[in-house]
Protein backbone atom coordinates (compact mmCIF):
# COMPACT_ATOMS: atom_id res chain seq x y z
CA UNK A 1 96.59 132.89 159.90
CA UNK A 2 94.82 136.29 160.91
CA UNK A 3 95.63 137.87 157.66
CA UNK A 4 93.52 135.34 156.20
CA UNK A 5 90.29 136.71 158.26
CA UNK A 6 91.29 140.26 157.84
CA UNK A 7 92.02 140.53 154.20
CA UNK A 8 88.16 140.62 153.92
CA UNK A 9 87.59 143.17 156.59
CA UNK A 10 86.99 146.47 154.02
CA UNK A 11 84.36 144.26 152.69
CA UNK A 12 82.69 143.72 155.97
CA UNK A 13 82.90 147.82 156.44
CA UNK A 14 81.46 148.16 153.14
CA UNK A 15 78.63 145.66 153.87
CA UNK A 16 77.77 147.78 157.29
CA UNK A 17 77.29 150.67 155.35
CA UNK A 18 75.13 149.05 153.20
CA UNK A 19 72.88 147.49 155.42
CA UNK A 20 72.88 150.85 157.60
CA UNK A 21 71.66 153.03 155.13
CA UNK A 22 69.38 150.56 152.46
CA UNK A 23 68.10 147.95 155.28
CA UNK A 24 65.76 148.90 158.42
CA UNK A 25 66.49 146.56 160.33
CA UNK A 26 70.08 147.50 160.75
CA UNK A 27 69.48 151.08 161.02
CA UNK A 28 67.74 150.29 164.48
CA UNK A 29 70.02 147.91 165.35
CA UNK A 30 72.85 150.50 165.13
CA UNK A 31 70.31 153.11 166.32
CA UNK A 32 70.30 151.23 169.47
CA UNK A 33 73.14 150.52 170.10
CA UNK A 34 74.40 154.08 170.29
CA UNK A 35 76.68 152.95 167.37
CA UNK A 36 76.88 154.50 163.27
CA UNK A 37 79.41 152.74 160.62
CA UNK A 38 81.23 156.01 161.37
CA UNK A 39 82.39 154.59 164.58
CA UNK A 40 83.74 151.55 163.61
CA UNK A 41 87.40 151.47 161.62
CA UNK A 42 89.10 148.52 163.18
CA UNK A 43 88.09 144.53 163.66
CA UNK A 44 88.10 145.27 167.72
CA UNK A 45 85.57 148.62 166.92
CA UNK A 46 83.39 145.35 164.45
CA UNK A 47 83.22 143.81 167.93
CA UNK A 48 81.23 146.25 169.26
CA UNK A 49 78.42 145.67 166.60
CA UNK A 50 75.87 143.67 168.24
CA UNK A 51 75.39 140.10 166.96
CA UNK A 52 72.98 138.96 165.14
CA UNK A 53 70.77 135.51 164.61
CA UNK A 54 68.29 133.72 163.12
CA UNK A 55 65.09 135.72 165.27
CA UNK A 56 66.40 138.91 164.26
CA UNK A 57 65.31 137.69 160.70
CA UNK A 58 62.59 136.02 161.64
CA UNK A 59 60.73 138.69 162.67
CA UNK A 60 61.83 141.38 160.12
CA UNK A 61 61.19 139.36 157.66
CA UNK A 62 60.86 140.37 154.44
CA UNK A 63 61.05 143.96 154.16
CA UNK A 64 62.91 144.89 157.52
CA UNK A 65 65.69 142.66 156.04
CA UNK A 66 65.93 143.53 152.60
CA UNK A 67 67.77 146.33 150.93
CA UNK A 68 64.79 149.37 150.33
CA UNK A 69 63.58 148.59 146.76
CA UNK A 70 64.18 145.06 146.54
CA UNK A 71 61.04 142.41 146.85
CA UNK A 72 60.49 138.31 146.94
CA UNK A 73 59.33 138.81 142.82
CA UNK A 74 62.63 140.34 141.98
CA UNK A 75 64.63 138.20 139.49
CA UNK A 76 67.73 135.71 140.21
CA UNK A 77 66.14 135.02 143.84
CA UNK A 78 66.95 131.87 145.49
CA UNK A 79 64.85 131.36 148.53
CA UNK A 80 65.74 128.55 151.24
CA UNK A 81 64.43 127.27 154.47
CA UNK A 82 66.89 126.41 157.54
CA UNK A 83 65.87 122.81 158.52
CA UNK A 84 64.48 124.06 161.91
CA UNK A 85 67.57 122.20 163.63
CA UNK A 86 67.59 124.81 166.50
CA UNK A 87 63.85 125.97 166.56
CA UNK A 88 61.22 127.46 163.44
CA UNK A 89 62.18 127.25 160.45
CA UNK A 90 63.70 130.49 158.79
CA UNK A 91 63.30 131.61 155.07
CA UNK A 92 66.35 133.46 153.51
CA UNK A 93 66.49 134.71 150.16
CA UNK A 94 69.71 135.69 147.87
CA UNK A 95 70.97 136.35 144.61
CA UNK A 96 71.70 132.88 142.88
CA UNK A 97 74.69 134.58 141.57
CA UNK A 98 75.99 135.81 145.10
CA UNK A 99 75.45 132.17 146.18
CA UNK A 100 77.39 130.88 142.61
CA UNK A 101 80.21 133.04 143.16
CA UNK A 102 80.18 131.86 147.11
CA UNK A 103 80.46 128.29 145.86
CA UNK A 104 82.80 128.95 143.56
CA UNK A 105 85.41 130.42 145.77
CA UNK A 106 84.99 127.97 148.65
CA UNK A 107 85.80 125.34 146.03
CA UNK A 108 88.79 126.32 145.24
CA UNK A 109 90.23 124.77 147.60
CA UNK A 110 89.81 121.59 145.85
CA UNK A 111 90.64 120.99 142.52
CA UNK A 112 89.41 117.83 141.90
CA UNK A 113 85.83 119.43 142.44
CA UNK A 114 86.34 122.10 140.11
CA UNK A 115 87.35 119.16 138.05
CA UNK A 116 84.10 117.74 138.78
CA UNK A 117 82.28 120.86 138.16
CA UNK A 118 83.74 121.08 134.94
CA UNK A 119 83.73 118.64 133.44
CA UNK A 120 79.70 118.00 133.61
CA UNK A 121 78.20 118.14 129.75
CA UNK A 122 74.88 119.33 132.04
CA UNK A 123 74.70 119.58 136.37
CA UNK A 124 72.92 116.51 136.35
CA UNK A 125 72.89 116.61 140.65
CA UNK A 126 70.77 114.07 142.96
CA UNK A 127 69.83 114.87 146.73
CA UNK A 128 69.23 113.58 149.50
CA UNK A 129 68.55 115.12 152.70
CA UNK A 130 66.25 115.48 155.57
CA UNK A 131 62.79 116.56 153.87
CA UNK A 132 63.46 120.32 156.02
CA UNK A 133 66.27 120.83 153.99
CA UNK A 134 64.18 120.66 150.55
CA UNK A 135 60.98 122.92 149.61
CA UNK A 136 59.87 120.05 147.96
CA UNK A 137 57.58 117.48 149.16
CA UNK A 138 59.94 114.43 149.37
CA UNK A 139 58.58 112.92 152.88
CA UNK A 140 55.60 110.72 151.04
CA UNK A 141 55.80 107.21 148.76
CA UNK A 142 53.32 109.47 146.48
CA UNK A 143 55.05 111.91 144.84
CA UNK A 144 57.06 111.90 141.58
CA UNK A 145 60.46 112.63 140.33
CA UNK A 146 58.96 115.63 138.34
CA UNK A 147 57.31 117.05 141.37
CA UNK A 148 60.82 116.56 143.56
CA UNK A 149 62.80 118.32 140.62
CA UNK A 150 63.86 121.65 141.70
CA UNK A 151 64.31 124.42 139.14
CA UNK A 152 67.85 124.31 138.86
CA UNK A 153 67.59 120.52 137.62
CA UNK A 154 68.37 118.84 141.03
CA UNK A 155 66.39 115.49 141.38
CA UNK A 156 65.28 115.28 145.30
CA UNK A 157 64.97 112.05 145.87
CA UNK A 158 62.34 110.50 148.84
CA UNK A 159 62.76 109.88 151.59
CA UNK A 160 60.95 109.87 155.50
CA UNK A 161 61.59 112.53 158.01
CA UNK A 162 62.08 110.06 160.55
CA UNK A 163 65.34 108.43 158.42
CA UNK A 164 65.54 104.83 159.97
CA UNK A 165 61.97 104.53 159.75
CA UNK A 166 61.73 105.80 156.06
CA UNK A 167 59.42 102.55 154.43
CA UNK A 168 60.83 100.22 151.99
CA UNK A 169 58.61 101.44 149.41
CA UNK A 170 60.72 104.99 149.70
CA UNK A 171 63.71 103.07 150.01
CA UNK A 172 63.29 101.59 146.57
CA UNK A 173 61.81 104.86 144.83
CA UNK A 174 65.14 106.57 145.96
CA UNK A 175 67.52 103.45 144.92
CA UNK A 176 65.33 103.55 141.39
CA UNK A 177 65.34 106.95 140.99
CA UNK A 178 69.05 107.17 141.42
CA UNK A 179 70.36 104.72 139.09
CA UNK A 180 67.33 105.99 135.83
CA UNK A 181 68.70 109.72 136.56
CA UNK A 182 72.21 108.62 136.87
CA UNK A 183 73.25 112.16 138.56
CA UNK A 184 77.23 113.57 137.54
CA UNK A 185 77.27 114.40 141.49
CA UNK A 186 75.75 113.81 144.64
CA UNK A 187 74.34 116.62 147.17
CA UNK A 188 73.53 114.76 150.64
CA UNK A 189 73.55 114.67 154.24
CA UNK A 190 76.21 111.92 154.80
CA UNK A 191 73.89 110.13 157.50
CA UNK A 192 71.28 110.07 155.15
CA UNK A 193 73.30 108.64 152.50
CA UNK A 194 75.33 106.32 154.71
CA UNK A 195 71.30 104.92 155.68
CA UNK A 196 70.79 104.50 151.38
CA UNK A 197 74.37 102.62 150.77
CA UNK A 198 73.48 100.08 153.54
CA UNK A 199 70.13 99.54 151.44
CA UNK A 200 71.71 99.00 148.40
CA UNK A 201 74.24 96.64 149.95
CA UNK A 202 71.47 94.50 150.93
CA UNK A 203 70.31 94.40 147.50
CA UNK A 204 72.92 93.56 145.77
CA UNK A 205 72.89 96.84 143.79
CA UNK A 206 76.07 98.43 142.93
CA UNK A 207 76.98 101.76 143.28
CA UNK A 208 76.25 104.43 140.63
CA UNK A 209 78.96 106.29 138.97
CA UNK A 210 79.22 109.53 139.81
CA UNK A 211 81.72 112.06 139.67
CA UNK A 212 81.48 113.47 142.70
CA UNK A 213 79.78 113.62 146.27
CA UNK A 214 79.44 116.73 148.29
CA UNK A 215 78.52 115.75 152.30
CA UNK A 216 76.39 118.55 154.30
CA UNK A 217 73.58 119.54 156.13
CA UNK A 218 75.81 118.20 159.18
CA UNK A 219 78.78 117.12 160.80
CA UNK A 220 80.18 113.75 158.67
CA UNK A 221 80.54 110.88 161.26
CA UNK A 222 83.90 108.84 160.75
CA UNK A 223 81.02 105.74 160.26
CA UNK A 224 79.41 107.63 157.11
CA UNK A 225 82.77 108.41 155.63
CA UNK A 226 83.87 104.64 155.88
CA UNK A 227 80.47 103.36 154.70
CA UNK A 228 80.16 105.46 151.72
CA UNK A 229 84.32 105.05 150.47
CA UNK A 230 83.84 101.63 150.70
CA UNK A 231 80.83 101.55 148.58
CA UNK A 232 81.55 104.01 145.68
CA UNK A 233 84.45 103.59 143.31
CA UNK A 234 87.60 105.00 144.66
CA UNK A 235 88.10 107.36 142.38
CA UNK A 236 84.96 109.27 143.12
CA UNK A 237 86.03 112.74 144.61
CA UNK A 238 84.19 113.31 148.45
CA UNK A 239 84.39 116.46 150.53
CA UNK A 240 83.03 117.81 153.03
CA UNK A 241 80.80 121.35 152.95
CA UNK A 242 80.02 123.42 155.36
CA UNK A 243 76.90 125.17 154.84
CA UNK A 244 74.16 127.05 155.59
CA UNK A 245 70.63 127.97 154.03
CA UNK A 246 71.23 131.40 155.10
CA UNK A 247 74.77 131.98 153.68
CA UNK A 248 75.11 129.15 150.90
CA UNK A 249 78.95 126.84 151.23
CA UNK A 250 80.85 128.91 153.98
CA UNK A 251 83.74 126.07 153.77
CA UNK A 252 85.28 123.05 151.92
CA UNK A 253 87.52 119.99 152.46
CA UNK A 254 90.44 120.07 150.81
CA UNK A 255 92.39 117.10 149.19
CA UNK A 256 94.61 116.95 152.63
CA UNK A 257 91.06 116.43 154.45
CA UNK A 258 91.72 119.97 156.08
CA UNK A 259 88.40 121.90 156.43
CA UNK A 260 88.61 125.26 154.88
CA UNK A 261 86.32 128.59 155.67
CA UNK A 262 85.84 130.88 152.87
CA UNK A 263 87.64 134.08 154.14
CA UNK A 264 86.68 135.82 150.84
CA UNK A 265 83.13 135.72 150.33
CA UNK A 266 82.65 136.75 154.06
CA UNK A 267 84.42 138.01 156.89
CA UNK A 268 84.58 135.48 159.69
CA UNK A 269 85.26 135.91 163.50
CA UNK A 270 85.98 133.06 165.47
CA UNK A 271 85.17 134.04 169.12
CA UNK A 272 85.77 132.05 172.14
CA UNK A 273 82.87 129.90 173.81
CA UNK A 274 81.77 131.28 177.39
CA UNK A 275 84.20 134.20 176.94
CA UNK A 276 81.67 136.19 174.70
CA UNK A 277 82.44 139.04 171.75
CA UNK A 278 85.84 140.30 173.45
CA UNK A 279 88.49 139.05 171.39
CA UNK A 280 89.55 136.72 168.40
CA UNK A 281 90.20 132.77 169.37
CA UNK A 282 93.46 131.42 168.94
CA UNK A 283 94.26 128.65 167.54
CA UNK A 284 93.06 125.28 168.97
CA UNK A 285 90.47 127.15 170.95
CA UNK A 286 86.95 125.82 171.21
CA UNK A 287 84.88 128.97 169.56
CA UNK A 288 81.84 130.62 167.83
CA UNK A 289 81.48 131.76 164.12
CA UNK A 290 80.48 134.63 163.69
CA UNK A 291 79.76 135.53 159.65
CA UNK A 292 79.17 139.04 158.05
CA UNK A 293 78.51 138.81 154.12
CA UNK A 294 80.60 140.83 151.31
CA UNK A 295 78.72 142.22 148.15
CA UNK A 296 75.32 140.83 149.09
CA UNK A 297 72.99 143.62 147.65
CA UNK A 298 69.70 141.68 148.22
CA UNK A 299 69.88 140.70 152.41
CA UNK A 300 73.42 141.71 154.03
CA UNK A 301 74.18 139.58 156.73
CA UNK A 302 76.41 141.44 159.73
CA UNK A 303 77.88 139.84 162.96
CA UNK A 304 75.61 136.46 162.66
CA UNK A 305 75.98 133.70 165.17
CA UNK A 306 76.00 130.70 163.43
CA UNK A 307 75.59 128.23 166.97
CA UNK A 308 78.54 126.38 164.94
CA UNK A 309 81.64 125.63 166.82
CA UNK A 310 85.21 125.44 165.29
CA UNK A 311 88.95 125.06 166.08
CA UNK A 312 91.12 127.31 164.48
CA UNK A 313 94.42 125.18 163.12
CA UNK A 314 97.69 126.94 163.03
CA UNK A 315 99.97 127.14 160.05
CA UNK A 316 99.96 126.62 156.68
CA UNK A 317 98.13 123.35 154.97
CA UNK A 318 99.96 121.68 152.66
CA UNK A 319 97.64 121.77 150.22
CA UNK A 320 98.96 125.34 149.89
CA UNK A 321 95.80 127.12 149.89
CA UNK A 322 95.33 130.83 152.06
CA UNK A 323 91.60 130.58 153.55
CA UNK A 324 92.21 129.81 157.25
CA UNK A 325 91.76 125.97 158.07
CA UNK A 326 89.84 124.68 160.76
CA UNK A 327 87.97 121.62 162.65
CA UNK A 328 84.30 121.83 162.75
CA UNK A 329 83.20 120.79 166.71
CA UNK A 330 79.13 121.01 165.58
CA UNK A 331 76.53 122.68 166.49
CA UNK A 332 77.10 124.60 170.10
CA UNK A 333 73.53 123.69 171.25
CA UNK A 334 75.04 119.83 171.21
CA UNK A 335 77.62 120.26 173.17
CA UNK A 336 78.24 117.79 176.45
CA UNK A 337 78.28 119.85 179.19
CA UNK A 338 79.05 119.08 182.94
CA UNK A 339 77.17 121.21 185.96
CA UNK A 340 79.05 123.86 185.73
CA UNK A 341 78.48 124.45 182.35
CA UNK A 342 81.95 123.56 181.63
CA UNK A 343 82.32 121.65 177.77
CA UNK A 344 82.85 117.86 178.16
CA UNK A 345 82.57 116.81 174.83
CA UNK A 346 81.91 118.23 171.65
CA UNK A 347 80.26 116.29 168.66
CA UNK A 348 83.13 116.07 166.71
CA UNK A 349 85.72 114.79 169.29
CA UNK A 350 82.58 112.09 169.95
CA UNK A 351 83.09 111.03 166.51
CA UNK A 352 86.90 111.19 166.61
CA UNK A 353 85.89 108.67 169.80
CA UNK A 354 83.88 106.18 167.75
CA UNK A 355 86.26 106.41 164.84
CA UNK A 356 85.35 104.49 161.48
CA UNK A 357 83.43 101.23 163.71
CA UNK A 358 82.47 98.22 161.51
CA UNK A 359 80.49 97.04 164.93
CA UNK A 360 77.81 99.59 164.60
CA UNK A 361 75.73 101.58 161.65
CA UNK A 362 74.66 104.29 163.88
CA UNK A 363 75.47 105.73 167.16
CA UNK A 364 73.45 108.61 168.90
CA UNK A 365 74.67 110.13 172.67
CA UNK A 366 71.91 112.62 174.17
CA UNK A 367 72.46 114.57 177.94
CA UNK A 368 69.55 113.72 178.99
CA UNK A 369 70.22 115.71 182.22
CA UNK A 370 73.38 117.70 184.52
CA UNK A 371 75.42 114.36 184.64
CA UNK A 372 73.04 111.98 182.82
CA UNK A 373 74.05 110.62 179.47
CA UNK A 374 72.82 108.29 176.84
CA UNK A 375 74.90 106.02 174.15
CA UNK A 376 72.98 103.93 172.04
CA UNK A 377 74.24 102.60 168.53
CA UNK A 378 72.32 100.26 165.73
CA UNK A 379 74.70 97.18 165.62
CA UNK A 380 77.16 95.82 162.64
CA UNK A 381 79.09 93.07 162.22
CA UNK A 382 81.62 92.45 165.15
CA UNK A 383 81.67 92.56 168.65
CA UNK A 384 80.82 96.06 170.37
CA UNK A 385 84.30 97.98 171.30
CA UNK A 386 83.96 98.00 175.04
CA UNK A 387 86.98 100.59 174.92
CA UNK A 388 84.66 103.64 173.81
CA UNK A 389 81.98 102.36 176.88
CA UNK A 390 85.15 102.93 179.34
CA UNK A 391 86.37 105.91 177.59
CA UNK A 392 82.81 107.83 177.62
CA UNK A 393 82.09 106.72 181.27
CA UNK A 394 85.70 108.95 181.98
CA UNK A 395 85.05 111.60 180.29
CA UNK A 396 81.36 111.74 181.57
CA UNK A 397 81.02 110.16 184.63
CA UNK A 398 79.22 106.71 185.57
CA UNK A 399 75.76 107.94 185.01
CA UNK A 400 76.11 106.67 181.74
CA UNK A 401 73.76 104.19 179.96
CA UNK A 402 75.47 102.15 176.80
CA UNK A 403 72.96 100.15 174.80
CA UNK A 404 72.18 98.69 171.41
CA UNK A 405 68.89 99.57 169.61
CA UNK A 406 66.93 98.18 166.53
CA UNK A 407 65.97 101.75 166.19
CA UNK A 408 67.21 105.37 166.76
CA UNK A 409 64.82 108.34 166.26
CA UNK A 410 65.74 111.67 164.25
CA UNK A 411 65.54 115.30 165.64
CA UNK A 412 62.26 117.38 164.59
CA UNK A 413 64.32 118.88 162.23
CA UNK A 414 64.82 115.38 160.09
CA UNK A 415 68.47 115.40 160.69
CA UNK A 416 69.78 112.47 162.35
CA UNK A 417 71.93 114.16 164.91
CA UNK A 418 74.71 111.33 166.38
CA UNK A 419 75.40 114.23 169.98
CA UNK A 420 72.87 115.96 171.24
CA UNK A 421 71.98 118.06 174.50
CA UNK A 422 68.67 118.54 176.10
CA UNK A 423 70.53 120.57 178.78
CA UNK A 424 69.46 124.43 178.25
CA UNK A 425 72.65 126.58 177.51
């Protein structure tokens, strides 16, 4: 499975160079480092590269970051803003064909997409998302379709930042709007659109038909999954993306449900949580990506932390495919933690925890403090599972509250986060 991350590692060499000699940012970050591309020839030497992250941008940003000669006015530039999940919000810009041809390879690991893809007459594509994850005003009953329309054609529909308490008036506008512009595929955060099926339920209305539904912006909670099969035909073709506004899709489900990192577009390290920039994870280790970008001739990308954790699986998939598969864990920020600092849950074996329920909608667990943890879901039908209350209390200790709300509150951000730490790293 290392081939599959070092197949891509001239392109990472090539991309240092770049970014040494065209971007100033990364000629002082070398510069102070002691380091020049010169010196580095293997992965271990890459290791040596400082990371990077989202302040380094941030503050360079634009023209510390962007190749000498380029500007904001130059053509084919797609700008995005991060959702400001982990603190301000960040602007990247890229080539929309460096981001067309990263989408393209991470989905071919699933043909049935590319089907999908294909077989659209015209990429009639709906979203909906936190309002952070659109730069269109989508957060107010007041706005139209037209002004929610981005340029490439996608239809943002409305809805609140604070999800469960997005008014029935923007409830309706985003049911309406979704069945006039009958979309060939969905673009959404699965929470969000987990929140628009149970609406439609209610009504009565049945599902659109749509090709195909691509889940991001965050992990996918076994609930979502379960809510959203159950309500669109079952021929309907849903993955999983991983993504983000800085890099475009880094990874796809394939048809085996195996999450798949693009190891062509970028090179990726995986490097071990609490053990720092020493050495590759193995496989079933809980660890850090780390993404560099290949061919990007607008904003290279070297070393960045993504705060996302994965497990790397071993062996082959059977779907056959060579990009290295994996288990995303979510975000590293959101990790249970006990006193020692030591991980006690991640958000993704939460989920596998919960499972599919049909007892609750939503479920959101927050360390409140060293030892102190909160459950609290949004009931279903059913009777609560008293199994996961006994199972989180070992695991976490007995300074556990377990409780049912009318109501859970979002993040800042807009995402509706089901782990989350106020514990400082």
């Amino acid at each position: 499975m290392t081939e599959a991350f070092t197949a891509a590692f001239p392109g990472a060499l090539d991309e240092l160079y770049v970014a040494y000699e065209q971007v100033p940012f990364f000629e002082k970050h070398l510069d102070a480092a002691g380091l020049t591309p010169d010196d580095i020839r293997t992965a271990d030497d890459f290791r040596r590269v400082p990371p990077t992250a989202k302040p380094d941008y941030r503050r360079n940003f634009p023209a510390g970051v962007l190749v000498r000669g380029a500007t904001l006015n130059d053509p084919f530039i797609f700008k995005s803003r991060s959702s400001g999940t982990t603190g301000d919000r960040l602007l990247t810009v890229a080539h929309t064909f460096t981001l067309a041809g990263r989408m393209t390879a991470t989905t071919s690991v699933h043909p049935g997409l590319l089907k999908v893809f294909a077989d659209a007459k015209e990429q009639r594509v709906c979203r909906y998302a936190p309002p952070n994850c659109s730069d269109v005003e989508c957060a107010t009953p007041f706005t139209t379709p037209q002004t929610r329309t981005l340029p490439d054609g996608t239809l943002v529909l409305p809805v609140a930042h604070d999800l469960l308490a997005t008014p029935d008036v923007m409830v309706q506008q985003a049911v309406d709007e979704l069945t006039e512009y009958g979309p060939h595929w969905l673009y959404v955060d699965p929470q969000h659109l987990a929140f628009l099926v149970r609406a439609m339920r209610r009504q009565g209305i049945p599902p659109p038909t749509v090709g195909g539904i691509v889940l991001t912006y965050n992990v996918v909670a076994a609930t979502s999954r379960r809510q959203i099969a159950e309500f669109f035909d079952p021929g309907t073709v849903t993955v999983e993306v991983a993504s983000m506004s800085e890099m475009g899709w880094l990874g796809m489900e394939c048809p085996h449900g195996f999450l798949h990192l693009n190891a062509e577009s970028f090179y990726l390290e995986l490097l071990p949580e609490g053990d720092g920039p020493t050495r590759p994870a193995v496989p079933g280790e809980l660890a850090e990506l780390y993404v560099t970008s290949i061919g990007d001739e607008l904003s290279p990308h070297i070393r960045y932390r993504t705060g996302d954790l994965y497990t790397l699986l071993d062996g082959e998939c059977p779907c056959g495919h060579g990009f290295p598969r994996v288990v995303h864990q979510g975000r590293r920020k959101d990790v249970m933690r006990a006193g020692d600092g030591g991980v006690l849950l991640t958000p993704r074996q939460l989920d596998e925890l919960v499972g599919p329920a049909r007892w609750l909608d939503v479920y959101k667990l927050r360390q409140l403090a060293p030892g102190r943890f909160q459950f609290r879901y949004v009931p279903a039908d059913g009777e609560p599972d008293d199994s996961l209350h006994e199972k989180l209390r070992a695991l976490l200790g007995s300074d556990l509250t377990f409780e049912a709300a009318a109501y859970i509150e979002c993040e800042r951000s807009g995402k509706f986060l089901p782990c989350i730490s106020e514990v400082p790293l």
